[in-house]
N, C-alpha and C. Protein backbone atom coordinates (compact mmCIF):
# COMPACT_ATOMS: atom_id res chain seq x y z
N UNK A 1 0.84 -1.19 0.00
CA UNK A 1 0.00 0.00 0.00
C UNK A 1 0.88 1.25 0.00
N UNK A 2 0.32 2.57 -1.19
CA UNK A 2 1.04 3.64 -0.45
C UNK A 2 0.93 4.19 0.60
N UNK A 3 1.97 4.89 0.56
CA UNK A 3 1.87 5.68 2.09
C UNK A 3 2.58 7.16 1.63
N UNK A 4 1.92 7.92 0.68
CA UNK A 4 2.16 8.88 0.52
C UNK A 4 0.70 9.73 -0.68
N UNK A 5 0.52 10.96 0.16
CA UNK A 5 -0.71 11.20 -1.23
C UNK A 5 0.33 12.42 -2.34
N UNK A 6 0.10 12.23 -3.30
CA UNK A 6 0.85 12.97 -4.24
C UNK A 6 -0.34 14.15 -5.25
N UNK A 7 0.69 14.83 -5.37
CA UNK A 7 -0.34 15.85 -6.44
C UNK A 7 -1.06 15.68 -7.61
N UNK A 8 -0.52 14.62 -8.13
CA UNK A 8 -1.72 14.33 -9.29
C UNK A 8 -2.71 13.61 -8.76
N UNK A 9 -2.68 13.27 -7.33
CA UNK A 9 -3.78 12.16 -6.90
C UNK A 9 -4.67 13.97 -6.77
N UNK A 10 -4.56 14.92 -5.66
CA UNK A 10 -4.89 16.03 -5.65
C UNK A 10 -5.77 16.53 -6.49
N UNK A 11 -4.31 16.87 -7.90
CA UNK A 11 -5.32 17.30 -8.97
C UNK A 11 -6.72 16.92 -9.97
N UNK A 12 -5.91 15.15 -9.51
CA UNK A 12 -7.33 14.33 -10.27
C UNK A 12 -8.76 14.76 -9.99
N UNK A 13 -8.90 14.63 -7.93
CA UNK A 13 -10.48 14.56 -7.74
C UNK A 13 -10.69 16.13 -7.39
N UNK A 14 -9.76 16.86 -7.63
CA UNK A 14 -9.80 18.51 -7.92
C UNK A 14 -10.71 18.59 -9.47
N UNK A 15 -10.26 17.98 -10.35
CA UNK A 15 -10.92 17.75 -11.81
C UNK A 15 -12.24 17.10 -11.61
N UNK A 16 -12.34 16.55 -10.88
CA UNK A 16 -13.28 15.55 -11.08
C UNK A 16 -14.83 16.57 -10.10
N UNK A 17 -14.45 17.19 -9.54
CA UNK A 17 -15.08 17.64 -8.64
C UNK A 17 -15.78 18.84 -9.18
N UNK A 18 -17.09 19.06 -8.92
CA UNK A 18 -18.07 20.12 -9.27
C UNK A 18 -18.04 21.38 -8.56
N UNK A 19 -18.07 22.30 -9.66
CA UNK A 19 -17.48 24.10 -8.69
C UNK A 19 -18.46 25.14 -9.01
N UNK A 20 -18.96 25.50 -7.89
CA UNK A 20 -19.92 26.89 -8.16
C UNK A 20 -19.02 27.92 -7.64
N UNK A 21 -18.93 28.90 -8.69
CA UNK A 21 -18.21 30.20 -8.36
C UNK A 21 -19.01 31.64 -8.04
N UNK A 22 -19.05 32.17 -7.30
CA UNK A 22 -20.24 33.41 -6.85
C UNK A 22 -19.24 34.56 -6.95
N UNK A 23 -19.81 35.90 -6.92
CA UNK A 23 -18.93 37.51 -6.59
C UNK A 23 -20.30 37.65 -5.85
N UNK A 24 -19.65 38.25 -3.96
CA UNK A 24 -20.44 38.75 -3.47
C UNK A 24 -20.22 40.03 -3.31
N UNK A 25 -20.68 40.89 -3.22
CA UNK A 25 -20.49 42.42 -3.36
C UNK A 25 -19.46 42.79 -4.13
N UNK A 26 -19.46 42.55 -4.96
CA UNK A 26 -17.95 43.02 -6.28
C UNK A 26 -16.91 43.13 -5.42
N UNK A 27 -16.37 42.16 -4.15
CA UNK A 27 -15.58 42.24 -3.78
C UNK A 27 -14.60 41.22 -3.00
N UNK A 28 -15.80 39.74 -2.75
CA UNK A 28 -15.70 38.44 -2.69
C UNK A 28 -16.08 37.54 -3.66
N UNK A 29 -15.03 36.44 -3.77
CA UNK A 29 -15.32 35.44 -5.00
C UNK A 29 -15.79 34.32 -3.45
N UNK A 30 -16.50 33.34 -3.51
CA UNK A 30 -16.63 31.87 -3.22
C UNK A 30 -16.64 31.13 -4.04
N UNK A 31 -16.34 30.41 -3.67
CA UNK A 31 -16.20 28.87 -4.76
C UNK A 31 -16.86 27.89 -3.21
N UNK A 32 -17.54 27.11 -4.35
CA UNK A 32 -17.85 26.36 -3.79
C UNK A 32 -17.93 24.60 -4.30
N UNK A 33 -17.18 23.84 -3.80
CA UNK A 33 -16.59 22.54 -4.41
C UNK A 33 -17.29 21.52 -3.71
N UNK A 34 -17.99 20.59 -5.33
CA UNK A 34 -18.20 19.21 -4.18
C UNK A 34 -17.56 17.81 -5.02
N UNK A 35 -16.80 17.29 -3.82
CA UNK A 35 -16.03 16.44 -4.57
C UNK A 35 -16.44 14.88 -5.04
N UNK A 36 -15.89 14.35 -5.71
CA UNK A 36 -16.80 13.06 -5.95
C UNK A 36 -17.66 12.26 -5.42
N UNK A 37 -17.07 12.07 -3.77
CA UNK A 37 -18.22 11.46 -3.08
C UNK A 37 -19.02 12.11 -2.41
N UNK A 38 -19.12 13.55 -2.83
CA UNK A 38 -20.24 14.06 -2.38
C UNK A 38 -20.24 15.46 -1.46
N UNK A 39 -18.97 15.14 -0.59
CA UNK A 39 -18.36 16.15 0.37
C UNK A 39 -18.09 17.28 -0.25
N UNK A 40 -18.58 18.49 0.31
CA UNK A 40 -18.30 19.83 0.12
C UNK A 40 -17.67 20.85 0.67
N UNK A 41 -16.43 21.58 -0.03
CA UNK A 41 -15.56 22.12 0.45
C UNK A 41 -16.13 23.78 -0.25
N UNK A 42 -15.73 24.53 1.11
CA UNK A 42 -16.42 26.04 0.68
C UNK A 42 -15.13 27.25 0.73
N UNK A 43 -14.54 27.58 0.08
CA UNK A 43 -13.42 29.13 0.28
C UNK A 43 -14.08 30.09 -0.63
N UNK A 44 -13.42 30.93 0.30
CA UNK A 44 -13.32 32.29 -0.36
C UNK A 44 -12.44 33.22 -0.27
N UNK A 45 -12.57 34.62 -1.27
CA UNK A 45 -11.09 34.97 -1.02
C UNK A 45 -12.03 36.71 -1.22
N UNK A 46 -11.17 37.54 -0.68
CA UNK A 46 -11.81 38.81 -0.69
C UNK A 46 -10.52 39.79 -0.68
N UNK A 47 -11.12 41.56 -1.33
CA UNK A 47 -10.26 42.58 -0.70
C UNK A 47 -11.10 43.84 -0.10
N UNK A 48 -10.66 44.70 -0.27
CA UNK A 48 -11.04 45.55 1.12
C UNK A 48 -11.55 46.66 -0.23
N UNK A 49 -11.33 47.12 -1.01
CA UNK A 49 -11.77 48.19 -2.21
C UNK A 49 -11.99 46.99 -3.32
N UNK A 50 -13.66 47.57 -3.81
CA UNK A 50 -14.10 46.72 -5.02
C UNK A 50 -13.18 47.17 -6.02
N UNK A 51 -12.31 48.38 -6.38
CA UNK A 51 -11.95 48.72 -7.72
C UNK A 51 -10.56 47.97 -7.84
N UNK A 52 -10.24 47.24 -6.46
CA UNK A 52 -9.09 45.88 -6.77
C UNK A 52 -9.36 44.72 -7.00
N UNK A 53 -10.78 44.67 -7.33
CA UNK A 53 -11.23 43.17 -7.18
C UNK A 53 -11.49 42.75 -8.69
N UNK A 54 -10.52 41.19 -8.36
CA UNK A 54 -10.16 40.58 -10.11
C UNK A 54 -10.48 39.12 -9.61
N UNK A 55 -11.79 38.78 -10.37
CA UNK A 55 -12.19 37.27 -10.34
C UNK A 55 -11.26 36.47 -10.20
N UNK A 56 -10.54 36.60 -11.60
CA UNK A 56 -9.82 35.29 -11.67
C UNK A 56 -8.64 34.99 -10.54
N UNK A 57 -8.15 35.87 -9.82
CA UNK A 57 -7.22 36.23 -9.07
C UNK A 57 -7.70 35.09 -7.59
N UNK A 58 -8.92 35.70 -7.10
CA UNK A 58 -10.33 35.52 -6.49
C UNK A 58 -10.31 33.43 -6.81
N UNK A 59 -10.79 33.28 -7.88
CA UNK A 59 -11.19 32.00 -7.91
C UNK A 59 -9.82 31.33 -7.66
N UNK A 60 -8.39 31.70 -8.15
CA UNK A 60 -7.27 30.65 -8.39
C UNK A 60 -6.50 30.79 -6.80
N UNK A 61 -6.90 31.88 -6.07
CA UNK A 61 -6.57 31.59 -4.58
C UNK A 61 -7.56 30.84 -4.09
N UNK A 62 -8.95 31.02 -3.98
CA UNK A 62 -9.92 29.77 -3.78
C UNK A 62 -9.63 28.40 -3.64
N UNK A 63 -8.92 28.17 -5.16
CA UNK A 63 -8.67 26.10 -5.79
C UNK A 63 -7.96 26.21 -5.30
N UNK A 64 -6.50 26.91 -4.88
CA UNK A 64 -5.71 26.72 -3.93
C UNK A 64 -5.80 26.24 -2.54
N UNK A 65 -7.03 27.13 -2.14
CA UNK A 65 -7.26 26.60 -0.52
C UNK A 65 -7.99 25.11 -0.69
N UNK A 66 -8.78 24.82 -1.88
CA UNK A 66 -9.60 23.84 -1.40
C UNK A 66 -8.72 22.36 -1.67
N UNK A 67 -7.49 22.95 -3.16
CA UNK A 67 -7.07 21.87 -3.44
C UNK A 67 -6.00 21.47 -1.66
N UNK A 68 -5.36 22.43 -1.24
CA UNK A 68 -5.08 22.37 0.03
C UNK A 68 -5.75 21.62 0.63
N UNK A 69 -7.23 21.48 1.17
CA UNK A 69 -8.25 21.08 2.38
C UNK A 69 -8.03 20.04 1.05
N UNK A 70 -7.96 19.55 0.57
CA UNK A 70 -7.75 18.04 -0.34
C UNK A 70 -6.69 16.83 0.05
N UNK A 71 -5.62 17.99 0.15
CA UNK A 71 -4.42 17.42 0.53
C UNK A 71 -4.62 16.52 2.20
N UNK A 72 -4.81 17.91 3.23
CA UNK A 72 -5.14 17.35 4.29
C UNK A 72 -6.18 16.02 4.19
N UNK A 73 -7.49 16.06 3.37
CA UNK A 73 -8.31 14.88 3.68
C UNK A 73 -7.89 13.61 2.92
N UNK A 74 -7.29 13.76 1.89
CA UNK A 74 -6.59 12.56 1.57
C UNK A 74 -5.80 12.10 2.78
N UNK A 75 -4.75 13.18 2.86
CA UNK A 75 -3.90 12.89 4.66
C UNK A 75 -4.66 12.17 5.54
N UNK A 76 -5.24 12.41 5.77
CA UNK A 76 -6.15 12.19 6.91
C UNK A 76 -6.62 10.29 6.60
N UNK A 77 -7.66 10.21 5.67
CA UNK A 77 -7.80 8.91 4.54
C UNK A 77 -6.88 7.89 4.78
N UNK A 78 -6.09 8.56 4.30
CA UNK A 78 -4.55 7.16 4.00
C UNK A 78 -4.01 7.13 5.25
N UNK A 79 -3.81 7.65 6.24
CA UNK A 79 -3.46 7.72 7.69
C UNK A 79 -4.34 6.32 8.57
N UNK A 80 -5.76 7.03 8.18
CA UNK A 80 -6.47 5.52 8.64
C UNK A 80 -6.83 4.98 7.66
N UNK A 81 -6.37 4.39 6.91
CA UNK A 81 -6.19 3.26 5.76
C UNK A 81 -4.90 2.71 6.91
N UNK A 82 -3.68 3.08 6.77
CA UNK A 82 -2.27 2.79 7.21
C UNK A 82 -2.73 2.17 8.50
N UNK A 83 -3.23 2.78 9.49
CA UNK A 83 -3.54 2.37 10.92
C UNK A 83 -4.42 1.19 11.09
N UNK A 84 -5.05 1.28 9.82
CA UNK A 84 -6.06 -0.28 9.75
C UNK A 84 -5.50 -1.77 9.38
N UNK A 85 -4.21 -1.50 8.98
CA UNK A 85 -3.80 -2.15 8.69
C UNK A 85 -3.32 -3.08 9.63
């Protein structure tokens, strides 16, 4: 068995996973992710003046945090996978 989660495992159910993107007050993006089995991961990213606020900027710090909270729950997963053993 492995015992390591790697980034293309990451990026896979990052791909695989369904994303609603919102702008709340022209000045927050959310994203909102649900991943294959169902579980839903929520970020957001904001600034303080709407006339700095750039979506795409907004959404690609977002996939960052969630592909992050990915990392950890795979971590987490294969940890007790390993311990079950």
């Amino acid at each position: 068995m492995k015992n390591t989660v790697t980034q293309e495992q990451v990026d896979k159910i990052f791909a695989k996973s369904k994303k609603e993107v919102s702008i709340i007050f022209n000045k927050c993006t959310v994203v909102s992710c649900q991943l294959p089995n169902g579980f839903i991961i929520v970020e957001h990213s904001a600034c303080v003046d709407p006339q700095n606020y750039d979506y795409y900027m907004g959404a690609k710090i977002c996939e960052e945090r969630i592909k992050n909270q990915i990392w950890h729950l795979e971590g987490y997963r294969l940890q007790c996978e390993l311990y079950e053993q």
